[in-house]
C-alpha atoms as a PDB file:
ATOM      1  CA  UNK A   1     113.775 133.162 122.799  1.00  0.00           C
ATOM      2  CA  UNK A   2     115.854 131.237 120.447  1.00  0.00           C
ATOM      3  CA  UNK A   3     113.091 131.450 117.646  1.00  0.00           C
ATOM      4  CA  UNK A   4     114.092 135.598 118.052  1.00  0.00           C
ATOM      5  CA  UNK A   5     117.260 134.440 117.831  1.00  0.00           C
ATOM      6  CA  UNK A   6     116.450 132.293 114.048  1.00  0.00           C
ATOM      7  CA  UNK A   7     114.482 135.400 112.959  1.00  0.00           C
ATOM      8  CA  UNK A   8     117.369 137.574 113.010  1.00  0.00           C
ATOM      9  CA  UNK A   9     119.769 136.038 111.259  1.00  0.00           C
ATOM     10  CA  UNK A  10     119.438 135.012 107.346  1.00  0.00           C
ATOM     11  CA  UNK A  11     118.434 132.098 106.364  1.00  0.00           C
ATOM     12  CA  UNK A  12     120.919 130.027 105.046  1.00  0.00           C
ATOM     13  CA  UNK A  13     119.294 129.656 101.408  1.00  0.00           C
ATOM     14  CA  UNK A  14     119.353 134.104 101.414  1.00  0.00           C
ATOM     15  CA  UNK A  15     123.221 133.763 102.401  1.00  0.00           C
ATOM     16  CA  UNK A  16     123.991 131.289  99.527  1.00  0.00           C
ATOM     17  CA  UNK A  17     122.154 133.400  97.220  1.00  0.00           C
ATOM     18  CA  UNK A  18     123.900 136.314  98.193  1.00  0.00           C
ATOM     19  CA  UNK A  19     127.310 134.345  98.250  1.00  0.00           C
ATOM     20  CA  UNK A  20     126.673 133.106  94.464  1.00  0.00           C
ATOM     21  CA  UNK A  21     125.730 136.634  93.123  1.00  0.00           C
ATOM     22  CA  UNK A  22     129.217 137.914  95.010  1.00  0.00           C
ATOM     23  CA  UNK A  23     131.274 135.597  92.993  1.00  0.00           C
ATOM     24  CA  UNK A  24     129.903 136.134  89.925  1.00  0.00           C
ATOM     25  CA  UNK A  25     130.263 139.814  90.083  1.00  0.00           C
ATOM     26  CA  UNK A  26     133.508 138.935  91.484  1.00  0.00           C
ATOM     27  CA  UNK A  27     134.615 137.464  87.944  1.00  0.00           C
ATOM     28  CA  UNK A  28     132.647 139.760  85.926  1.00  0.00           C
ATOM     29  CA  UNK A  29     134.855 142.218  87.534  1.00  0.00           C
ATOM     30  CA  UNK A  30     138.033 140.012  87.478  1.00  0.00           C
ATOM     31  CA  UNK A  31     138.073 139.423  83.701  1.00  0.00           C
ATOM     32  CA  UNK A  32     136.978 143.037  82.772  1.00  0.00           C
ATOM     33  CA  UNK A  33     140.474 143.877  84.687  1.00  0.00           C
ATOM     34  CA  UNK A  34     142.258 140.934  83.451  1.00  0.00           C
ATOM     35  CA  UNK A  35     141.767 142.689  79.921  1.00  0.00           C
ATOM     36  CA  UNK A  36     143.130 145.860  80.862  1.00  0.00           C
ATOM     37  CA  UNK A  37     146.159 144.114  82.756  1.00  0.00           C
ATOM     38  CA  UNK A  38     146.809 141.894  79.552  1.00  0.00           C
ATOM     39  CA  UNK A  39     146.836 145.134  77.433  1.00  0.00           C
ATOM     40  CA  UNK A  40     149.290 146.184  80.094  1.00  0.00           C
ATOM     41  CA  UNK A  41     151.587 143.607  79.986  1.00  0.00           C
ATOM     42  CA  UNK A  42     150.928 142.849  75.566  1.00  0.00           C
ATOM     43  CA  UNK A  43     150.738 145.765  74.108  1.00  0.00           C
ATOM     44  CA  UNK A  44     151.506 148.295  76.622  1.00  0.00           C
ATOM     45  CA  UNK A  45     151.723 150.773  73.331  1.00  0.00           C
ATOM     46  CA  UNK A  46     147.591 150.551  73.076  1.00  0.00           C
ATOM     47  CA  UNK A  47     147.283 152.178  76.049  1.00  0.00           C
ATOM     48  CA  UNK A  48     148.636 155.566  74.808  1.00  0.00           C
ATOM     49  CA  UNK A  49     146.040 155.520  71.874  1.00  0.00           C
ATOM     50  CA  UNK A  50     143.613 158.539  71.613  1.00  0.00           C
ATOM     51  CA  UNK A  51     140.331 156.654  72.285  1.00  0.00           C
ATOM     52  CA  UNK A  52     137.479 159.811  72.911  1.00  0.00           C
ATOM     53  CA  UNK A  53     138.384 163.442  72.926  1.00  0.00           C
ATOM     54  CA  UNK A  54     141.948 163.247  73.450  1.00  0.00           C
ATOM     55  CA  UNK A  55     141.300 160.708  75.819  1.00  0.00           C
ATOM     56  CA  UNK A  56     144.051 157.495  75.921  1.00  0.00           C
ATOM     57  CA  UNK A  57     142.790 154.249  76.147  1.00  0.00           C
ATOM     58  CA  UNK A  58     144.771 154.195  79.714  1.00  0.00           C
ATOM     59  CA  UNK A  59     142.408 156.555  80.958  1.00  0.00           C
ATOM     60  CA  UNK A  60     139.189 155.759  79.971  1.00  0.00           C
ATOM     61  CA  UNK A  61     139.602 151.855  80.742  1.00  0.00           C
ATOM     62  CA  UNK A  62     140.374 152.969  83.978  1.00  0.00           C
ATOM     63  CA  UNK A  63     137.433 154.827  85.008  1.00  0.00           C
ATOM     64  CA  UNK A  64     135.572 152.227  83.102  1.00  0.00           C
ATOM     65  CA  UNK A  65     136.757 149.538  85.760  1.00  0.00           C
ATOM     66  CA  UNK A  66     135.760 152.114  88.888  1.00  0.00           C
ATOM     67  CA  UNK A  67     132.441 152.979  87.525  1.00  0.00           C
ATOM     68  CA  UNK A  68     131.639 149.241  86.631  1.00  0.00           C
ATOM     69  CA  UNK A  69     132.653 148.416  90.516  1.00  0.00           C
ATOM     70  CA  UNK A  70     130.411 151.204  91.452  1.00  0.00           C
ATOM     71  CA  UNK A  71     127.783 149.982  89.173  1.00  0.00           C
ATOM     72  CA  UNK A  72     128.247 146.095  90.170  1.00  0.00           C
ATOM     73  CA  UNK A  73     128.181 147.458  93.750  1.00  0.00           C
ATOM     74  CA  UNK A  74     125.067 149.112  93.288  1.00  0.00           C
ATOM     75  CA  UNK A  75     123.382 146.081  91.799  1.00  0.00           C
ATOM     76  CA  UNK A  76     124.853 143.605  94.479  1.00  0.00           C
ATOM     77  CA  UNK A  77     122.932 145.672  97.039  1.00  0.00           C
ATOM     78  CA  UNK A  78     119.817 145.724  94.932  1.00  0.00           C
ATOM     79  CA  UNK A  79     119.505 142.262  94.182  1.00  0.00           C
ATOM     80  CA  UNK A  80     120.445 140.907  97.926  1.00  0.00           C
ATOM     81  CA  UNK A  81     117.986 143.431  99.671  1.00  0.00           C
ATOM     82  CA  UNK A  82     115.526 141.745  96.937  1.00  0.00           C
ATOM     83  CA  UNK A  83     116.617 138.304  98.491  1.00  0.00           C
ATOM     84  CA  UNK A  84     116.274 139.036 101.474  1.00  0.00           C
ATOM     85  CA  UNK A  85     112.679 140.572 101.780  1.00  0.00           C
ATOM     86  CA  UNK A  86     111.727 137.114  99.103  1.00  0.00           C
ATOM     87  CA  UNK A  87     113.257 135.442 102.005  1.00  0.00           C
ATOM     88  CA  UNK A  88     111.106 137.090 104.748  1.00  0.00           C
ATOM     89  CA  UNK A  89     108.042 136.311 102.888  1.00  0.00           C
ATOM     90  CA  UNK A  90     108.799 132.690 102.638  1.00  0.00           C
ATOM     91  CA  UNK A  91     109.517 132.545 106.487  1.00  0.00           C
ATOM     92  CA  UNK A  92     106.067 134.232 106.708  1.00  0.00           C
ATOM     93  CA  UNK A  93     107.799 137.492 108.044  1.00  0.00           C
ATOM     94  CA  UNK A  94     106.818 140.853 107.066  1.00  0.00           C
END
């Protein structure tokens, strides 16, 4: 019963793993916004500046940090669901 029990939960090398990969995505993230908040707080006048198509710099930074933390997002899944099943096949699990 309380191998069951082992089985089910993650080993703990899987939940480091995953841990690591969080906090490095987690300052990826961190100084991609730490650039636009130093723009900010600089040279707030950047910001206005036609970047693409009548586009300010405001605007197109900005969707650049939510479609990074969908991308990151997206590749924290991927990678820990490929840690996981490594981790099943070193416990001999299918």
């Amino acid at each position: 019963m309380q191998n069951d029990v082992f089985h089910e939960q993650e080993s703990e090398l899987v939940l480091s793993k995953k841990a690591r990969l969080g906090v490095k995505f987690f300052f990826i993230y961190l100084i991609v916004y730490g650039g636009f908040v130093a723009i900010g707080v600089l040279n707030y006048e950047l910001l206005a500046a036609e970047v693409f198509r009548g586009i300010n710099l405001a605007i197109f930074y900005g969707f650049g940090l939510i479609l990074l933390a969908v991308l990151l997002g997206v590749w924290y899944n991927y990678l820990c669901s490929r840690y996981e099943k490594s981790g099943q096949k070193e416990e001999g699990r299918p």
